[in-house]
C-alpha atoms as a PDB file:
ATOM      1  CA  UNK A   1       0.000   0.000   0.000  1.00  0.00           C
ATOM      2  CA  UNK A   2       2.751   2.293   0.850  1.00  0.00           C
ATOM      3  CA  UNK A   3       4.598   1.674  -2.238  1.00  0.00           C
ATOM      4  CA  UNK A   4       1.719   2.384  -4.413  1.00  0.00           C
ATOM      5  CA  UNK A   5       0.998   5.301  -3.044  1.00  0.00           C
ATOM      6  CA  UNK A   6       4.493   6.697  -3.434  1.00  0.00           C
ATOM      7  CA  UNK A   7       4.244   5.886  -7.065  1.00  0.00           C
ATOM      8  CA  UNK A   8       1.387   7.941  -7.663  1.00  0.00           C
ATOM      9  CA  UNK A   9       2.658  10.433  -5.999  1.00  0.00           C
ATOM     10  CA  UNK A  10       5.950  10.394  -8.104  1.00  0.00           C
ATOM     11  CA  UNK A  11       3.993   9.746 -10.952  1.00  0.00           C
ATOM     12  CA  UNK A  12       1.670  13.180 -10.257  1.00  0.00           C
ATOM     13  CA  UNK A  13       4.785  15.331  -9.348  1.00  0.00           C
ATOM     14  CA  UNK A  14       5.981  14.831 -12.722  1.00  0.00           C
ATOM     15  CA  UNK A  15       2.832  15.007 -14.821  1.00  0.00           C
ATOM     16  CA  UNK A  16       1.628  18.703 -13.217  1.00  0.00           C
ATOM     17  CA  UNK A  17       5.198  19.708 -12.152  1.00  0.00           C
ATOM     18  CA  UNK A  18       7.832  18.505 -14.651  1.00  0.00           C
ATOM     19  CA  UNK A  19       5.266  17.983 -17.710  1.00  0.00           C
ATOM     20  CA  UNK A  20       7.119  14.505 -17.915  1.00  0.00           C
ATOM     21  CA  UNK A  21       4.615  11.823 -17.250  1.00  0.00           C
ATOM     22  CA  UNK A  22       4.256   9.019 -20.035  1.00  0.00           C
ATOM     23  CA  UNK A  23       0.741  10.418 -20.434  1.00  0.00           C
ATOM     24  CA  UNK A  24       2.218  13.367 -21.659  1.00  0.00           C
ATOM     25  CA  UNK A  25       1.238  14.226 -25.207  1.00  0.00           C
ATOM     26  CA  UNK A  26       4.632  16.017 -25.855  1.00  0.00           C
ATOM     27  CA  UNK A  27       6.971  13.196 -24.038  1.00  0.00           C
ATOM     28  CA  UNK A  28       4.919  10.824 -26.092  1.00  0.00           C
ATOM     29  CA  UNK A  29       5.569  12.817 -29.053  1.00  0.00           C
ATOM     30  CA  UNK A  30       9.052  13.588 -28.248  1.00  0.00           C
ATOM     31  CA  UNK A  31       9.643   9.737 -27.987  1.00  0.00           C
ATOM     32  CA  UNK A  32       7.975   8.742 -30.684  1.00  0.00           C
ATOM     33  CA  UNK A  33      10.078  11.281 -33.137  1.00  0.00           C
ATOM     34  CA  UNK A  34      13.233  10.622 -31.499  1.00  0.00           C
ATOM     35  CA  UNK A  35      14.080  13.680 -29.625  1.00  0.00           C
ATOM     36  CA  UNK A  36      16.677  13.607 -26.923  1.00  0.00           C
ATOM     37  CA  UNK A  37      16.013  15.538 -23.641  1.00  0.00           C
ATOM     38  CA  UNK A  38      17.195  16.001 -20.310  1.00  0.00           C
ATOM     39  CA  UNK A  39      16.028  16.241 -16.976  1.00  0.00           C
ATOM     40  CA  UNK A  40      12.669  18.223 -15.865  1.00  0.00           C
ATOM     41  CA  UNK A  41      10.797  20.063 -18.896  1.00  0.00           C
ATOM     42  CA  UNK A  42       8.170  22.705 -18.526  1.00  0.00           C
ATOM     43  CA  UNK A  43       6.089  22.925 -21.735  1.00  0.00           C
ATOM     44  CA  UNK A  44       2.562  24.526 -21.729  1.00  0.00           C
ATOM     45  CA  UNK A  45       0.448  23.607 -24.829  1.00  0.00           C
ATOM     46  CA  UNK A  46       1.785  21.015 -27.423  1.00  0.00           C
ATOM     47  CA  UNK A  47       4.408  21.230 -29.603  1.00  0.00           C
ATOM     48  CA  UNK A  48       5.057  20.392 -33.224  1.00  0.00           C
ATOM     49  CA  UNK A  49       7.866  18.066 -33.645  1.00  0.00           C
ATOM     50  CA  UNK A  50       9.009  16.931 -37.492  1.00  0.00           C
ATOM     51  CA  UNK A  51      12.688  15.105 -36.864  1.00  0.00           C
ATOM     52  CA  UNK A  52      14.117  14.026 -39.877  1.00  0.00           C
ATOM     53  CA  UNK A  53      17.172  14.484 -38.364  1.00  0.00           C
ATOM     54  CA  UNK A  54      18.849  15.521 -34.921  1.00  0.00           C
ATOM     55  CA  UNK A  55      17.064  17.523 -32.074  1.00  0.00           C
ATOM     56  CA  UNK A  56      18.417  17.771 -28.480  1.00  0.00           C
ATOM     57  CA  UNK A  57      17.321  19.383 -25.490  1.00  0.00           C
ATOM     58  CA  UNK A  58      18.907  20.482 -21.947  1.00  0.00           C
ATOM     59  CA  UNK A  59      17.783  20.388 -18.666  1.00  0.00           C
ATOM     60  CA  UNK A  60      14.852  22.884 -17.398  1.00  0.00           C
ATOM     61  CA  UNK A  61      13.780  23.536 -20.946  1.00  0.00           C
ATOM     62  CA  UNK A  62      10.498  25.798 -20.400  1.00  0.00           C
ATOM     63  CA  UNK A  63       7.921  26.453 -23.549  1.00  0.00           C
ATOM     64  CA  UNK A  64       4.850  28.053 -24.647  1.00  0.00           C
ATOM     65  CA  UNK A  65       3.145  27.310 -27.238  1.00  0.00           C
ATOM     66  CA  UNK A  66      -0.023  27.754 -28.815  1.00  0.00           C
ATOM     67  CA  UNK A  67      -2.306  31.248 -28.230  1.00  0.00           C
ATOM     68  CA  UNK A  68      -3.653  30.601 -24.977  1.00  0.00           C
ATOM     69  CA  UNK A  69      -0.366  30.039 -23.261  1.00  0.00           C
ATOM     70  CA  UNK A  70       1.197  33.240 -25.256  1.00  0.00           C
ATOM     71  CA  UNK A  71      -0.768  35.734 -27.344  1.00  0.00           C
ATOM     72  CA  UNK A  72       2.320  37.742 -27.866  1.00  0.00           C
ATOM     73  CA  UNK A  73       3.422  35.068 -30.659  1.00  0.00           C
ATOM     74  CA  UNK A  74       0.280  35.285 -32.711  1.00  0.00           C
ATOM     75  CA  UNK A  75      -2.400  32.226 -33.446  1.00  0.00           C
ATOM     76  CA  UNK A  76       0.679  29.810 -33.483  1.00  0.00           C
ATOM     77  CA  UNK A  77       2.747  26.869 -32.031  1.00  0.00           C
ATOM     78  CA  UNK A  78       5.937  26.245 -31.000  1.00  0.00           C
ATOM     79  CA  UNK A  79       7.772  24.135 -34.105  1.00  0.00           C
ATOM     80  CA  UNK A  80      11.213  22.036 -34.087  1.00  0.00           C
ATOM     81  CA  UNK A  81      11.965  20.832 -37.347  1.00  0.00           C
ATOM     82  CA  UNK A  82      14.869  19.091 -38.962  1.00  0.00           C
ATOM     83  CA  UNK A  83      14.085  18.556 -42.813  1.00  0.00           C
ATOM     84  CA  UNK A  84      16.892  15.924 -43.457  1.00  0.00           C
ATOM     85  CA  UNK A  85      18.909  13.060 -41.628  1.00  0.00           C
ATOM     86  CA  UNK A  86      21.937  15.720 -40.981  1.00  0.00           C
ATOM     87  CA  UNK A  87      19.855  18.574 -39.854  1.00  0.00           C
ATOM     88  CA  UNK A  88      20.559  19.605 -36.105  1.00  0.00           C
ATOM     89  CA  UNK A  89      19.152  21.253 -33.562  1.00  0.00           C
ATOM     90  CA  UNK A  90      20.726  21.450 -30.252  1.00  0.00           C
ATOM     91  CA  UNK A  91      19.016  23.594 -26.984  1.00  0.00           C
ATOM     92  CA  UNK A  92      21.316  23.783 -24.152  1.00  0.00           C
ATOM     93  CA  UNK A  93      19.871  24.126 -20.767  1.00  0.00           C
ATOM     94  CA  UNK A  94      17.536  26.921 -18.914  1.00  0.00           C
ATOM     95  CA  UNK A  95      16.347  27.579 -22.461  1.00  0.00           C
ATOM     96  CA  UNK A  96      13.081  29.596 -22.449  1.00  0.00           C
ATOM     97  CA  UNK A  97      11.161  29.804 -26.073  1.00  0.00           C
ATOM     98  CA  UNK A  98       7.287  30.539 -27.099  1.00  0.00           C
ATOM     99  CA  UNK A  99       5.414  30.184 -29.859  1.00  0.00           C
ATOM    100  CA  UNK A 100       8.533  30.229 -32.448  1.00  0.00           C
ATOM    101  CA  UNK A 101       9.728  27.733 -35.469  1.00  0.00           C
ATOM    102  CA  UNK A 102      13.336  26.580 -35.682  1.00  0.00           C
ATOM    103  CA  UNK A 103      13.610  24.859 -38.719  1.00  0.00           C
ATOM    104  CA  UNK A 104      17.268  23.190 -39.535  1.00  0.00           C
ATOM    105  CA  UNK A 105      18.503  22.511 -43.097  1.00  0.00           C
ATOM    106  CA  UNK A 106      22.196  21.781 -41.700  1.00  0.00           C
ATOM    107  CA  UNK A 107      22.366  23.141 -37.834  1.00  0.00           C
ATOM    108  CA  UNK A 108      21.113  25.246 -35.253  1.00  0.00           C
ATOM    109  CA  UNK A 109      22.491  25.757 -31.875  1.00  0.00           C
ATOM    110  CA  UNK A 110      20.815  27.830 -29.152  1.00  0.00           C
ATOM    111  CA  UNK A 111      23.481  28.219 -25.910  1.00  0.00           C
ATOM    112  CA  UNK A 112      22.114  28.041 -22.037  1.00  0.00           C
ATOM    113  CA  UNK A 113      20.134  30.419 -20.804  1.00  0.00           C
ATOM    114  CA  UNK A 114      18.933  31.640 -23.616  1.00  0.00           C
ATOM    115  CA  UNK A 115      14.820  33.629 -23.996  1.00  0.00           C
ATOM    116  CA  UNK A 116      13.494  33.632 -27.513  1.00  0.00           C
ATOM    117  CA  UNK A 117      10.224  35.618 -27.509  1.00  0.00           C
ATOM    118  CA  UNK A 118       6.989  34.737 -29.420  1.00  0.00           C
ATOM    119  CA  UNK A 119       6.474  34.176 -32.961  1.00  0.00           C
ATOM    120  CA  UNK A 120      10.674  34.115 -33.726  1.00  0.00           C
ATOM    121  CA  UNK A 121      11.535  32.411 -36.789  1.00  0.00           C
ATOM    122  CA  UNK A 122      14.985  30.897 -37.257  1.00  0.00           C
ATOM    123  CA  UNK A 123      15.902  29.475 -40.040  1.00  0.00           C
ATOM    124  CA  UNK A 124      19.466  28.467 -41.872  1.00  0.00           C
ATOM    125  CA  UNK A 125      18.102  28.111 -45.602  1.00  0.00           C
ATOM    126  CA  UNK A 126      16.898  30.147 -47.800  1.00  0.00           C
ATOM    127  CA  UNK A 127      14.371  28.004 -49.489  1.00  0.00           C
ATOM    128  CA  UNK A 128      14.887  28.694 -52.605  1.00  0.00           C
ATOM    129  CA  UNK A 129      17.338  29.197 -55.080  1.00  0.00           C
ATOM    130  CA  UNK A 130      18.078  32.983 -56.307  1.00  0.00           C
ATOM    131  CA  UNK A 131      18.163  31.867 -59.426  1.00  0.00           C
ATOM    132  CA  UNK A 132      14.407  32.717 -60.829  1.00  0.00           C
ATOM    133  CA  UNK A 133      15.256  29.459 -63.636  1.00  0.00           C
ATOM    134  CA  UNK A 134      15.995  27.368 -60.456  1.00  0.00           C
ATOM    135  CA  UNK A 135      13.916  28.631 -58.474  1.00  0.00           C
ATOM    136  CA  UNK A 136      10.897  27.367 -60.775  1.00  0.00           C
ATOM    137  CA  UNK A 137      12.271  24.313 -62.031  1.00  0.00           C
ATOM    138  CA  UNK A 138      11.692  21.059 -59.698  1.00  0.00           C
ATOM    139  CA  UNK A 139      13.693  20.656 -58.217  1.00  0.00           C
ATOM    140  CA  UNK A 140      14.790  23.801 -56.922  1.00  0.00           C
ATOM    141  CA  UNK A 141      19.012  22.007 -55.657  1.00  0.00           C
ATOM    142  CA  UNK A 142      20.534  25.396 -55.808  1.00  0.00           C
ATOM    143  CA  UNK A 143      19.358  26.462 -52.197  1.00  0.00           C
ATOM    144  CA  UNK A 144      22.109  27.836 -49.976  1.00  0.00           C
ATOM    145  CA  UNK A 145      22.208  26.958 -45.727  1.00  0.00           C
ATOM    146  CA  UNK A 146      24.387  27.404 -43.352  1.00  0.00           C
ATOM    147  CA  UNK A 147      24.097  27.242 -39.486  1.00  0.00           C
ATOM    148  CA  UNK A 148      22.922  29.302 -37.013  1.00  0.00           C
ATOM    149  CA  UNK A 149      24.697  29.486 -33.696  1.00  0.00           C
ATOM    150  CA  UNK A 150      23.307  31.846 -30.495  1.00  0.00           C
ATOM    151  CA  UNK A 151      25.170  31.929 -27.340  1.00  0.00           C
ATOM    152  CA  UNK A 152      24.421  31.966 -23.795  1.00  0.00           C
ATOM    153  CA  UNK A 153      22.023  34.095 -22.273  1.00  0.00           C
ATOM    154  CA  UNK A 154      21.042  36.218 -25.350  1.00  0.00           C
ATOM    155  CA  UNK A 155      17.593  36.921 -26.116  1.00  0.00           C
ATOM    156  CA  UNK A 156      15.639  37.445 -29.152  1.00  0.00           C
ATOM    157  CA  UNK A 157      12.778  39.528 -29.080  1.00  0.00           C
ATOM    158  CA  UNK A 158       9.549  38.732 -30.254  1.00  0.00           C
ATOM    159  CA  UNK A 159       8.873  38.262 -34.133  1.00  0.00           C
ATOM    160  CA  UNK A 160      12.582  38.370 -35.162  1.00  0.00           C
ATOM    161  CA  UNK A 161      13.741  36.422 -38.040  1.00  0.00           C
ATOM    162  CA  UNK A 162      17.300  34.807 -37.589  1.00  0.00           C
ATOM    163  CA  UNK A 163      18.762  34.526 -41.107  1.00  0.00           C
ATOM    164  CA  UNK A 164      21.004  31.746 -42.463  1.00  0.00           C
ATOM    165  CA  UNK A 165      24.874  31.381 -40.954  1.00  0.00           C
ATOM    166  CA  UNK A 166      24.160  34.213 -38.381  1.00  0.00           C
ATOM    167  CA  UNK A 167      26.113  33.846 -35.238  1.00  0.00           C
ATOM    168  CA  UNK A 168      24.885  35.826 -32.147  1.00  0.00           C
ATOM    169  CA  UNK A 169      27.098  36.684 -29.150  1.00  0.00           C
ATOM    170  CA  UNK A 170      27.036  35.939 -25.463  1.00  0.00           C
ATOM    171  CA  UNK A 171      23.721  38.333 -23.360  1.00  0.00           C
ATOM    172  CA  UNK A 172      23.523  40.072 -26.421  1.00  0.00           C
ATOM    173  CA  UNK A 173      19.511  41.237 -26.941  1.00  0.00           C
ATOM    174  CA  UNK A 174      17.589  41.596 -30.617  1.00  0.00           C
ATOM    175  CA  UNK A 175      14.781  44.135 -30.390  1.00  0.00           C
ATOM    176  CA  UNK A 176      11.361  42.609 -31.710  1.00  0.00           C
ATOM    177  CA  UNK A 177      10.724  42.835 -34.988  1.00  0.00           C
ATOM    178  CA  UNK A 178      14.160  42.128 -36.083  1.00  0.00           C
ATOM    179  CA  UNK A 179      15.776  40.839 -39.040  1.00  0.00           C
ATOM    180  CA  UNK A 180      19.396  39.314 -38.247  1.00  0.00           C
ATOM    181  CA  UNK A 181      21.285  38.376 -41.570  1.00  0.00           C
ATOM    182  CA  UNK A 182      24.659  39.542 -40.247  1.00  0.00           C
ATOM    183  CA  UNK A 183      26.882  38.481 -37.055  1.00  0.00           C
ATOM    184  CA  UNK A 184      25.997  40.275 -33.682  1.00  0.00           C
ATOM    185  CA  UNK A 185      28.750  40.389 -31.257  1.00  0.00           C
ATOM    186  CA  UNK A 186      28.929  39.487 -27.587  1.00  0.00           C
ATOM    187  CA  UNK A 187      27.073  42.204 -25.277  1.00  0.00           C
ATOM    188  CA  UNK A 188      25.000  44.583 -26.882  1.00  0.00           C
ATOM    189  CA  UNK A 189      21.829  45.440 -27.967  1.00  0.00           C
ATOM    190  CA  UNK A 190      21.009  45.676 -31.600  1.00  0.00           C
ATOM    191  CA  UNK A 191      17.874  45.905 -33.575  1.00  0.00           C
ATOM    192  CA  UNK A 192      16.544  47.015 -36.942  1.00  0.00           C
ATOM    193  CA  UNK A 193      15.831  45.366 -40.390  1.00  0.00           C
ATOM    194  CA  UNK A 194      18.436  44.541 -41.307  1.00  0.00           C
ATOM    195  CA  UNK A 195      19.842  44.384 -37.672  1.00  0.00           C
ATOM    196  CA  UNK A 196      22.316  46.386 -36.493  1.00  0.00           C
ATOM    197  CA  UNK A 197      24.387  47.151 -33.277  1.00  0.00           C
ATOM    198  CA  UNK A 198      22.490  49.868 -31.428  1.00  0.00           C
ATOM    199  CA  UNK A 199      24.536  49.975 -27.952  1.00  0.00           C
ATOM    200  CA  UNK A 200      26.711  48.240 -26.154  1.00  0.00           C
ATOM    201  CA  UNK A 201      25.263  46.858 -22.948  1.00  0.00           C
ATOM    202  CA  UNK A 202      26.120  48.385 -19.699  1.00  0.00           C
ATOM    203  CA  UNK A 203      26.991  44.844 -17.787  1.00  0.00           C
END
């Protein structure tokens, strides 16, 4: 009798707590699509998972997604995505993310600590070709990637688009509404489409 009941109790701590019981629908999800994760995982809403590839989470990963759990990002979910079998994505720990899509062509790496606000895209392809005769012709193999890397304890406002091959430096903040297609360095703020350094950060 004892026994039992200290397995329901572990197994209620971490369904409402953690988010981790096996009646969870995104630890069944994340199972069934091969994610890796670690440790205790605080998700609110369900998230869209397409792995054709590599996707690893850290410890304490918290999420948002879907309207009711974050208006900020718009009538959306929160979307991992590798589209091939090299594709990465890798979240370190304390990572904090709502209502966004990271898609991965080749890889995307988001450091610890790290807040990306709601309705962020990141993406390291461009789709398409630039070539318009490539571009129409199926199919379109002329379509340049390269990854994305953001380091700890930045964070990306809400609705900013991280470009292809864009590396973005340690606390360093992106206003909302950003579009980052070049390099932002360690410790400022920057902002602006295309985003630019505004100020270095007083830390």
């Amino acid at each position: 009798m004892i026994k039992r009941s200290i397995n329901f109790v572990k197994r209620n701590v971490k369904k409402h707590i953690f988010g981790m019981s096996d009646e969870n629908p995104n630890i069944r999800e994340f199972r069934i699509k091969g994610v890796q994760y670690a440790g205790q995982l605080y998700i609110n809403g369900e998230i869209y998972i397409e792995n054709k590839g590599h996707i690893q989470i850290g410890q304490n990963f918290q999420a948002n997604s879907g309207v009711n759990n974050n208006p900020i990002g718009g009538d959306t979910v929160l979307r991992l995505i590798t589209v091939n079998e090299n594709a990465k994505i890798i979240i370190g720990d304390d990572v904090g993310i709502s209502n966004s899509t990271i898609l991965a062509w080749e890889k995307i790496e988001i450091g610890n600590k790290v807040m990306i606000g709601g309705g962020v895209k990141i993406w390291d392809t461009n789709f398409h070709s630039l070539d318009p005769i490539l571009r129409t012709t199926a199919p379109d193999t002329d379509v340049k990637t390269a990854p994305i890397k953001i380091d700890d304890y930045a964070f990306i406002g809400a609705g900013s688009i991280i470009m292809k091959g864009v590396h973005i430096g340690k606390n360093s903040i992106i206003a909302a509404g950003s579009v980052v297609v070049k390099n932002i360095p360690a410790n400022v703020i920057a902002g602006g489409n295309p985003c630019r350094v505004i100020k270095p950060l007083n830390i």
